[in-house]
Structure formats: C-alpha cells, structure tokens
PDB file of N, CA and C in Angstrom:
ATOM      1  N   UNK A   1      27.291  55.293  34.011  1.00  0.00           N
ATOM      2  CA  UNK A   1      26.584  54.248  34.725  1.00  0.00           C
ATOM      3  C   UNK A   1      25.143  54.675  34.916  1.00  0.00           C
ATOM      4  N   UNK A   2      24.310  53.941  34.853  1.00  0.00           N
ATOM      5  CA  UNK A   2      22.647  54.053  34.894  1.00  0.00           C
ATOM      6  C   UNK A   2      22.526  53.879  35.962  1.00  0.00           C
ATOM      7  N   UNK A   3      21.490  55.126  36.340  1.00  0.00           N
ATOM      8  CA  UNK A   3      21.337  54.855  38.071  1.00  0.00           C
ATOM      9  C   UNK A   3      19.550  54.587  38.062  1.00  0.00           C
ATOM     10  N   UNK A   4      19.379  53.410  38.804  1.00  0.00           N
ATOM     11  CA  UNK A   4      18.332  52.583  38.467  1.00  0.00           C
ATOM     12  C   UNK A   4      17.579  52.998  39.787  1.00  0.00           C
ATOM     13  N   UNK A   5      16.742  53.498  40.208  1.00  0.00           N
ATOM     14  CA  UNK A   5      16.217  54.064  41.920  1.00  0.00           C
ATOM     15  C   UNK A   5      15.222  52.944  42.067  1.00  0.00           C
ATOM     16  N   UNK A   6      14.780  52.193  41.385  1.00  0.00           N
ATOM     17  CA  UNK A   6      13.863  50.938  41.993  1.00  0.00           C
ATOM     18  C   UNK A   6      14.913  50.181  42.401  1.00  0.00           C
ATOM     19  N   UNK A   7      15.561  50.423  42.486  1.00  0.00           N
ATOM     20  CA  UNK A   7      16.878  48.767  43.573  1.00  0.00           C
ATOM     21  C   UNK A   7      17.302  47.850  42.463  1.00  0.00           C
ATOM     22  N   UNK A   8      16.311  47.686  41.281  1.00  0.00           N
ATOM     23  CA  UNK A   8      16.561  46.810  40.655  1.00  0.00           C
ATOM     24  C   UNK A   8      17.659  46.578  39.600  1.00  0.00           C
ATOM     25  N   UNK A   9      18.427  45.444  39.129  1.00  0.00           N
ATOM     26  CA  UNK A   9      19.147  45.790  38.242  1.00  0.00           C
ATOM     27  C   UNK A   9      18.511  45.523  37.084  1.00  0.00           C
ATOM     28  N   UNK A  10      19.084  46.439  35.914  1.00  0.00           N
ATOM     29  CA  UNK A  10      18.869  45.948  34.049  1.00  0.00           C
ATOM     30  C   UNK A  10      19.884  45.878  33.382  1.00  0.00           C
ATOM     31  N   UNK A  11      19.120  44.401  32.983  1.00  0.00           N
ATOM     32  CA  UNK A  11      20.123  43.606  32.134  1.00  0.00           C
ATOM     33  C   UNK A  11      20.059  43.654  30.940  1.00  0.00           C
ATOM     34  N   UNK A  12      19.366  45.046  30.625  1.00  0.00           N
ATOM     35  CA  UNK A  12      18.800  45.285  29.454  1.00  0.00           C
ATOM     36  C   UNK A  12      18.317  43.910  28.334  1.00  0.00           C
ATOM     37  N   UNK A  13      17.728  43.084  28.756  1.00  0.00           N
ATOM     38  CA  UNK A  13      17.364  41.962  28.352  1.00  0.00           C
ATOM     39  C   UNK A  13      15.621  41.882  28.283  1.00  0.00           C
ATOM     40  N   UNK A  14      15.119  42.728  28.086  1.00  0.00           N
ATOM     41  CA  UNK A  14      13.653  42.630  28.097  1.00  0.00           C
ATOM     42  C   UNK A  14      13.158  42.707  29.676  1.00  0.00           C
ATOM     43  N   UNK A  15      11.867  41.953  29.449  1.00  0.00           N
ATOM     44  CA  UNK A  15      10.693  41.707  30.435  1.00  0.00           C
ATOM     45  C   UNK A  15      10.961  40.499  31.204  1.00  0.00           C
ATOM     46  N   UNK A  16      11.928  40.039  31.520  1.00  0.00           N
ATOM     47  CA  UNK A  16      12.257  38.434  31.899  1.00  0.00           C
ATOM     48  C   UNK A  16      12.299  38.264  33.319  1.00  0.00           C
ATOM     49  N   UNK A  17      11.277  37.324  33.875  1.00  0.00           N
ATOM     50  CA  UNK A  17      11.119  37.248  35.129  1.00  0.00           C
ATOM     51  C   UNK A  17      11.633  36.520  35.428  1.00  0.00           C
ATOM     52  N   UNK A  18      12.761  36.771  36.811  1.00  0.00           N
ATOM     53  CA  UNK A  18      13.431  36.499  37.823  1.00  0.00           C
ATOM     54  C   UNK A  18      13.167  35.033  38.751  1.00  0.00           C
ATOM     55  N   UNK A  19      13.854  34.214  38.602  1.00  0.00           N
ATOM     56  CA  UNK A  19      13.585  33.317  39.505  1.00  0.00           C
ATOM     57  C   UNK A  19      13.816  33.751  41.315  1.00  0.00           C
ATOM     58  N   UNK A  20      12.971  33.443  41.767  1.00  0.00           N
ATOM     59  CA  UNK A  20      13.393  33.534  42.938  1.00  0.00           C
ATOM     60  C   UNK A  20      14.580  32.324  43.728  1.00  0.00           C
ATOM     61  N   UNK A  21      15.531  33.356  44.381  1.00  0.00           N
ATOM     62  CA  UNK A  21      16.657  32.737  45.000  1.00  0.00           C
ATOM     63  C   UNK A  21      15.913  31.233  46.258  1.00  0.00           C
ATOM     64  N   UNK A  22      14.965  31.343  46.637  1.00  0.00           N
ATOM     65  CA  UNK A  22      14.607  30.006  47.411  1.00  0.00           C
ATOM     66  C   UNK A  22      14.211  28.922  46.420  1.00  0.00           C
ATOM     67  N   UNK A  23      13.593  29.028  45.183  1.00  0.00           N
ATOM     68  CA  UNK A  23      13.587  28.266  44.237  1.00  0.00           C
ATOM     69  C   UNK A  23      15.057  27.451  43.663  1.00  0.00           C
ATOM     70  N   UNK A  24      15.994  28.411  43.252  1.00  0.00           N
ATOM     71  CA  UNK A  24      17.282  27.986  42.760  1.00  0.00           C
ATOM     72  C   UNK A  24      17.695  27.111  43.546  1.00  0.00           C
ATOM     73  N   UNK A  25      18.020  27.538  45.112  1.00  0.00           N
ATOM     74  CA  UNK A  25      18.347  27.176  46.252  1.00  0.00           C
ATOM     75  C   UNK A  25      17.644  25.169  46.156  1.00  0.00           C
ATOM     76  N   UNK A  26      16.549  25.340  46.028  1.00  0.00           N
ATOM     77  CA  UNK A  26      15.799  24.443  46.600  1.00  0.00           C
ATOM     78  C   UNK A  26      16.054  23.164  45.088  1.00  0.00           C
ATOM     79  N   UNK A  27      16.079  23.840  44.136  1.00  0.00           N
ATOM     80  CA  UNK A  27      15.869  22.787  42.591  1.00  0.00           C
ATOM     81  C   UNK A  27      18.057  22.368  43.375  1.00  0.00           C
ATOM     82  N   UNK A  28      18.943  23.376  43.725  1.00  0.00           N
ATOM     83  CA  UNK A  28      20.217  22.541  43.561  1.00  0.00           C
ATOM     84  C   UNK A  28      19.922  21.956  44.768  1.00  0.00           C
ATOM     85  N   UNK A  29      19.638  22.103  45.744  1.00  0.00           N
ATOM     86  CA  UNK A  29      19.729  20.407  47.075  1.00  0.00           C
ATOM     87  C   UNK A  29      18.946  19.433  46.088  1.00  0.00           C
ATOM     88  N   UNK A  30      18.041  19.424  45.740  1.00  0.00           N
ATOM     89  CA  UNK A  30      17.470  17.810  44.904  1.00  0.00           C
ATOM     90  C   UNK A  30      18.401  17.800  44.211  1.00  0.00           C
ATOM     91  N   UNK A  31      18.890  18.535  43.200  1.00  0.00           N
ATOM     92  CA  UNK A  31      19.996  18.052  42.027  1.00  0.00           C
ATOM     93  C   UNK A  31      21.300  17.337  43.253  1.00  0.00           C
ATOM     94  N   UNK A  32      21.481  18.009  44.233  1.00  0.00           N
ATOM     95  CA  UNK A  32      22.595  17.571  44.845  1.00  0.00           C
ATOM     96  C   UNK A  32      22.193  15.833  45.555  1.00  0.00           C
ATOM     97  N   UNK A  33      20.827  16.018  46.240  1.00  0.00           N
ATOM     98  CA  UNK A  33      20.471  14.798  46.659  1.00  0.00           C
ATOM     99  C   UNK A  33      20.517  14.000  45.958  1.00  0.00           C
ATOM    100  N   UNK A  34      20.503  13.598  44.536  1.00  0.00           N
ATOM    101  CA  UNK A  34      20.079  12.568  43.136  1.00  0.00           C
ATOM    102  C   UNK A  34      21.838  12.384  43.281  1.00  0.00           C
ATOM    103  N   UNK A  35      22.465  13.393  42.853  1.00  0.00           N
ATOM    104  CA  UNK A  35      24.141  13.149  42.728  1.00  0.00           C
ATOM    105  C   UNK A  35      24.834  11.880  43.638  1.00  0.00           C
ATOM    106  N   UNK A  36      23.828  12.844  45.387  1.00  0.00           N
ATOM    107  CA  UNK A  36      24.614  11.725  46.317  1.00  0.00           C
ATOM    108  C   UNK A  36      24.046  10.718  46.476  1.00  0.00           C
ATOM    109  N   UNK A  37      22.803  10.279  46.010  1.00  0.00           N
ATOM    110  CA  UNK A  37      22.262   8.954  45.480  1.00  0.00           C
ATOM    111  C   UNK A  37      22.640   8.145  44.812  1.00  0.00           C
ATOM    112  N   UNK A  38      23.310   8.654  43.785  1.00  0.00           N
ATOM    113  CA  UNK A  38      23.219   8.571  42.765  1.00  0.00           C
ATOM    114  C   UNK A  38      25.071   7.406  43.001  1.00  0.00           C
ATOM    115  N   UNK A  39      26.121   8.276  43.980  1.00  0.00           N
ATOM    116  CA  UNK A  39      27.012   7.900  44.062  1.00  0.00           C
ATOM    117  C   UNK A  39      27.102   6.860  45.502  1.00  0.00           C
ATOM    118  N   UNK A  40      25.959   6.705  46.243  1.00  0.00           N
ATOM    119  CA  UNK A  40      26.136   5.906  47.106  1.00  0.00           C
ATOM    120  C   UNK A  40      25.380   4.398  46.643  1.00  0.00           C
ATOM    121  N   UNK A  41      24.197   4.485  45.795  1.00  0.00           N
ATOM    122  CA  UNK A  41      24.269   3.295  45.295  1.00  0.00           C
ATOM    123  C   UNK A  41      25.676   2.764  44.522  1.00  0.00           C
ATOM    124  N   UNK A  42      26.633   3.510  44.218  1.00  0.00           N
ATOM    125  CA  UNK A  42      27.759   3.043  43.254  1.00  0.00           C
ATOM    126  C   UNK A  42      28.393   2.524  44.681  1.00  0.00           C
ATOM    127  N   UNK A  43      27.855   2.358  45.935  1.00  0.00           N
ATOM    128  CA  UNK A  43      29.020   1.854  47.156  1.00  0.00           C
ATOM    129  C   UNK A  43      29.470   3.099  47.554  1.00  0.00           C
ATOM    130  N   UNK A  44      29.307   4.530  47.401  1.00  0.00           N
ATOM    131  CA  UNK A  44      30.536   4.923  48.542  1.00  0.00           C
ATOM    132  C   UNK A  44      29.954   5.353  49.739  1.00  0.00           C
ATOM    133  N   UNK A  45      31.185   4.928  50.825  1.00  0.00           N
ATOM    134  CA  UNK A  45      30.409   4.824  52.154  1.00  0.00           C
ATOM    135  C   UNK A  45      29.989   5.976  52.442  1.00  0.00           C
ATOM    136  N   UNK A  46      30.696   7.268  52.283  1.00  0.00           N
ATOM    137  CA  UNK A  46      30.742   8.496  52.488  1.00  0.00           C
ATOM    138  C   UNK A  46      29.472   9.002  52.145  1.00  0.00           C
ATOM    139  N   UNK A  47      28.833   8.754  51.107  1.00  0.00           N
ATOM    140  CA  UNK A  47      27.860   9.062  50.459  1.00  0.00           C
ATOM    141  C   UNK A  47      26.320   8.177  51.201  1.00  0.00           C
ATOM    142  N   UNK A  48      26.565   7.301  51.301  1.00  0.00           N
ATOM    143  CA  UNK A  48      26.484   6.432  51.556  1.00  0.00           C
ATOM    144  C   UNK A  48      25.311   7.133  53.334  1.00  0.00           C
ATOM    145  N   UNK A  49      26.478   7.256  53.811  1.00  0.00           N
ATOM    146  CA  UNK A  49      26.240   8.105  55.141  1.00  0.00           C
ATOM    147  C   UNK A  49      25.616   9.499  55.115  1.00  0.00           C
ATOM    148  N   UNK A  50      25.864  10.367  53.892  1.00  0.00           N
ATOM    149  CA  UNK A  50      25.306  10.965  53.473  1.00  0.00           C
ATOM    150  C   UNK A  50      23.982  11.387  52.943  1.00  0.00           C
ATOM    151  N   UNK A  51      23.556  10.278  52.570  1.00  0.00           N
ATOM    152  CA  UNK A  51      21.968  10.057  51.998  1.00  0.00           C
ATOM    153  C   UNK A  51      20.932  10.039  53.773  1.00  0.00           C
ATOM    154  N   UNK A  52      21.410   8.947  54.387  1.00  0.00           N
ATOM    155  CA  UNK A  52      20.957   8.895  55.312  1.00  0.00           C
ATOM    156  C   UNK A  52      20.757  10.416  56.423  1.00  0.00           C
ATOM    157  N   UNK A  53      21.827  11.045  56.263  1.00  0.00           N
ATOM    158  CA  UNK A  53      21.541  12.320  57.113  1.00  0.00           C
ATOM    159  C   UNK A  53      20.524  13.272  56.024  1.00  0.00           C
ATOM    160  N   UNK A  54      20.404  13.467  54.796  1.00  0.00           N
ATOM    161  CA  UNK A  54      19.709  14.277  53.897  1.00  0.00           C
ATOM    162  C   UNK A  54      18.612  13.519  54.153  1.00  0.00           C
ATOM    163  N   UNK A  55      18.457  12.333  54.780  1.00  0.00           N
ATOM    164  CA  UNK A  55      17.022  12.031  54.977  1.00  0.00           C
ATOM    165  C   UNK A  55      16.278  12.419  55.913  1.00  0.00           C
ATOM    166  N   UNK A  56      16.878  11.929  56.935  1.00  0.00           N
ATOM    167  CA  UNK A  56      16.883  12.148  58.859  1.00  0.00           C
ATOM    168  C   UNK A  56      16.565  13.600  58.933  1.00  0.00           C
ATOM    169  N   UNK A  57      16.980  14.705  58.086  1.00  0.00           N
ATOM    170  CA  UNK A  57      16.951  16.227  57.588  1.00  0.00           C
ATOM    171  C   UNK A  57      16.178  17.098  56.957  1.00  0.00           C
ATOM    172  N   UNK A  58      15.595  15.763  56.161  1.00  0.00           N
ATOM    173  CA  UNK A  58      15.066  16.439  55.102  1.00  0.00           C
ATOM    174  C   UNK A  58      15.761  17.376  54.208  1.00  0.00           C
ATOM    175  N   UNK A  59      16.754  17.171  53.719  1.00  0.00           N
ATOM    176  CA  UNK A  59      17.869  18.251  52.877  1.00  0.00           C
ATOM    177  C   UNK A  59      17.564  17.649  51.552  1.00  0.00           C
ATOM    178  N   UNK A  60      16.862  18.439  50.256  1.00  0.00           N
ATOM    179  CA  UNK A  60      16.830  17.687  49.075  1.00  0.00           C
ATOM    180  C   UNK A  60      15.877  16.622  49.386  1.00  0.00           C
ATOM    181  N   UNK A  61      15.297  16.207  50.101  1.00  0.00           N
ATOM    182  CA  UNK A  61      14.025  15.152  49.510  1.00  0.00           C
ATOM    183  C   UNK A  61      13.603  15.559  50.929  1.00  0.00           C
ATOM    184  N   UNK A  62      11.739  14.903  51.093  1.00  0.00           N
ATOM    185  CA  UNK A  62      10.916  14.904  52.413  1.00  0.00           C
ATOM    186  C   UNK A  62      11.626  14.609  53.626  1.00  0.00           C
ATOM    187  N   UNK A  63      11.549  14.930  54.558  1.00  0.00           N
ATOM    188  CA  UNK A  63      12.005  14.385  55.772  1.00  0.00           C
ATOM    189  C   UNK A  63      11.393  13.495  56.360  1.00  0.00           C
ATOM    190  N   UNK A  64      12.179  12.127  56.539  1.00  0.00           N
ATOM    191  CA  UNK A  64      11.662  10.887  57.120  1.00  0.00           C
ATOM    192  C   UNK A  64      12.459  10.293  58.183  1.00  0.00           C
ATOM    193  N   UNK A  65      12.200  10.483  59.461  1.00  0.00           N
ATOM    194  CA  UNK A  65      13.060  10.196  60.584  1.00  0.00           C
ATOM    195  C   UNK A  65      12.825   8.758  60.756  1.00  0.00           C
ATOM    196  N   UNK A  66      12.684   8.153  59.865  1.00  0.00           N
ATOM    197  CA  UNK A  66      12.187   6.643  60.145  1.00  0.00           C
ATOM    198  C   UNK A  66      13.654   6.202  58.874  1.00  0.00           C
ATOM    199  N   UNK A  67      13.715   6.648  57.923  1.00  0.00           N
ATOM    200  CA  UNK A  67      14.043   6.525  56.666  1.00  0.00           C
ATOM    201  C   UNK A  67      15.334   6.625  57.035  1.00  0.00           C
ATOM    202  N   UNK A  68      15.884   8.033  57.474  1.00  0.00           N
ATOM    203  CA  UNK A  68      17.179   8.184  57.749  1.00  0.00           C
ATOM    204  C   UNK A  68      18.432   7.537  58.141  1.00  0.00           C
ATOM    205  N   UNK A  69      17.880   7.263  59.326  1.00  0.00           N
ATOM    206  CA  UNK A  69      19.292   6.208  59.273  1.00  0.00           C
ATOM    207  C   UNK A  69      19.477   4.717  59.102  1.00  0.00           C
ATOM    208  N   UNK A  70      18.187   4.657  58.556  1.00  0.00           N
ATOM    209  CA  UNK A  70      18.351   2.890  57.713  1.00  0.00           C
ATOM    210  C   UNK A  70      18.856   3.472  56.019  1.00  0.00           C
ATOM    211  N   UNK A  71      18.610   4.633  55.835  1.00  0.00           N
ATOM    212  CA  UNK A  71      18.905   4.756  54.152  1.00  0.00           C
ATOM    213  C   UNK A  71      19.975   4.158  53.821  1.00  0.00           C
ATOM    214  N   UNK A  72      21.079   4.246  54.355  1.00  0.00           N
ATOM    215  CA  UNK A  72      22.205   3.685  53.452  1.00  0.00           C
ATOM    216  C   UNK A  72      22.237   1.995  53.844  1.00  0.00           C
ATOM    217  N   UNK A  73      21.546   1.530  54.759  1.00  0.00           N
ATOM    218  CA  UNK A  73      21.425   0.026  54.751  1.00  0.00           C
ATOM    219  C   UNK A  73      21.439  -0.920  53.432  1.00  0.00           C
ATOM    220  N   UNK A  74      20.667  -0.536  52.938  1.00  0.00           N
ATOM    221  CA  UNK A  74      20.488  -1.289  51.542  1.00  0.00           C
ATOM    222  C   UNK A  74      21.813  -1.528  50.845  1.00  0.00           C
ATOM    223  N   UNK A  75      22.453  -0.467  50.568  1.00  0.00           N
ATOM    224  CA  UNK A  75      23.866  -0.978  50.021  1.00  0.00           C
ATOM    225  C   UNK A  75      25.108  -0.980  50.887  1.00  0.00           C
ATOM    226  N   UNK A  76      24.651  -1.804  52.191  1.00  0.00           N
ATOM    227  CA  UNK A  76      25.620  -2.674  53.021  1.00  0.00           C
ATOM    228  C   UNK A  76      26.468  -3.384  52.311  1.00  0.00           C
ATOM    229  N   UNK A  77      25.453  -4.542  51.348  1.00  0.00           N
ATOM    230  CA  UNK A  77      25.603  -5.781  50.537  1.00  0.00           C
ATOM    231  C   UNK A  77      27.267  -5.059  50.187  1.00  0.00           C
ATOM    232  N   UNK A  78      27.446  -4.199  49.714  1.00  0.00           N
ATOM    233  CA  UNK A  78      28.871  -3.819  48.850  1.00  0.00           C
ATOM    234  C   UNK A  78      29.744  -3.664  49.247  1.00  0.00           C
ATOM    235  N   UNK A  79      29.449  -3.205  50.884  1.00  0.00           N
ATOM    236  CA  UNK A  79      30.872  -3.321  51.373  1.00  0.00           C
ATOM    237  C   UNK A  79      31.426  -4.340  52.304  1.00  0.00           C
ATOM    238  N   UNK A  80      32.386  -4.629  52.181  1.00  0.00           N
ATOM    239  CA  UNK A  80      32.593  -5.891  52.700  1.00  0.00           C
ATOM    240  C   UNK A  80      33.277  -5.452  54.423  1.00  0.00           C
ATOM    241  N   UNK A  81      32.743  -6.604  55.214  1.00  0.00           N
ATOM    242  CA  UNK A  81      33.342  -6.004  56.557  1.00  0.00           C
ATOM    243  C   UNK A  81      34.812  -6.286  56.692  1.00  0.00           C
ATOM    244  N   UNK A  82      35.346  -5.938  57.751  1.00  0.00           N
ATOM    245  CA  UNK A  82      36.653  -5.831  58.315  1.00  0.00           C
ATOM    246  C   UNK A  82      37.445  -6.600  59.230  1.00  0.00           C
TER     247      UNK A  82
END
C-alpha cells in the first residue's frame, strides 16, 4: 500500500482536478429541483407541495418567500377537489 503523507489520495490518473464536494452537492439539489418540477407539473400533489417548500427554502433554485407557497398553485387546475 502507498503511503501518501499529503492526505491526499492517487488515483494514479494524472493531474485531474477535483471537484469540490459543495459544487457536486449544489449541481444535485438543481438536478433534484428540475426532477421535482418536473413531476409536479405532471399533477403530483406530493411534489407538488414539494416545489413550494424548495422555494419558501431556497433548496435547488433562489429563495423566494413570496413564491413559495403559491408555487404549486398553478397546477391546482389538475386536481380535482373532494
């Protein structure tokens, strides 16, 4: 085993710079925000309710406390009441 004393690991793969973990972090909440967009315009309520708190939050897109909990308003139209 190679004992590496800079902390770092090698992946014996060259010179290849490292993404930083708040980057990764930050590109999957948007990928995740688009998903649950993506599935609450399809109607689901869950999601639906979901968008609205990632707004109110700012989780995956800007934070808009105005935005939040009207977000899932728009696709009311789909569900039918009770």
């Amino acid at each position: 085993m190679e004992n590496n004393s800079s902390g770092s690991c090698s992946s014996g793969g060259g010179d290849r710079q490292r993404t930083p973990l708040s980057r990764v972090v930050s590109d999957c909440v948007r990928r995740w925000f688009q998903e649950t967009l993506k599935e609450a315009k399809a109607g689901d309520l869950s999601m639906q309710v979901l968008v609205g708190q990632m707004y109110f939050n700012g989780y995956g897109v800007p934070q808009d406390a105005h935005k939040g909990p009207l977000a899932f308003y728009p696709f009311a139209a789909v569900i039918e009441p009770v």
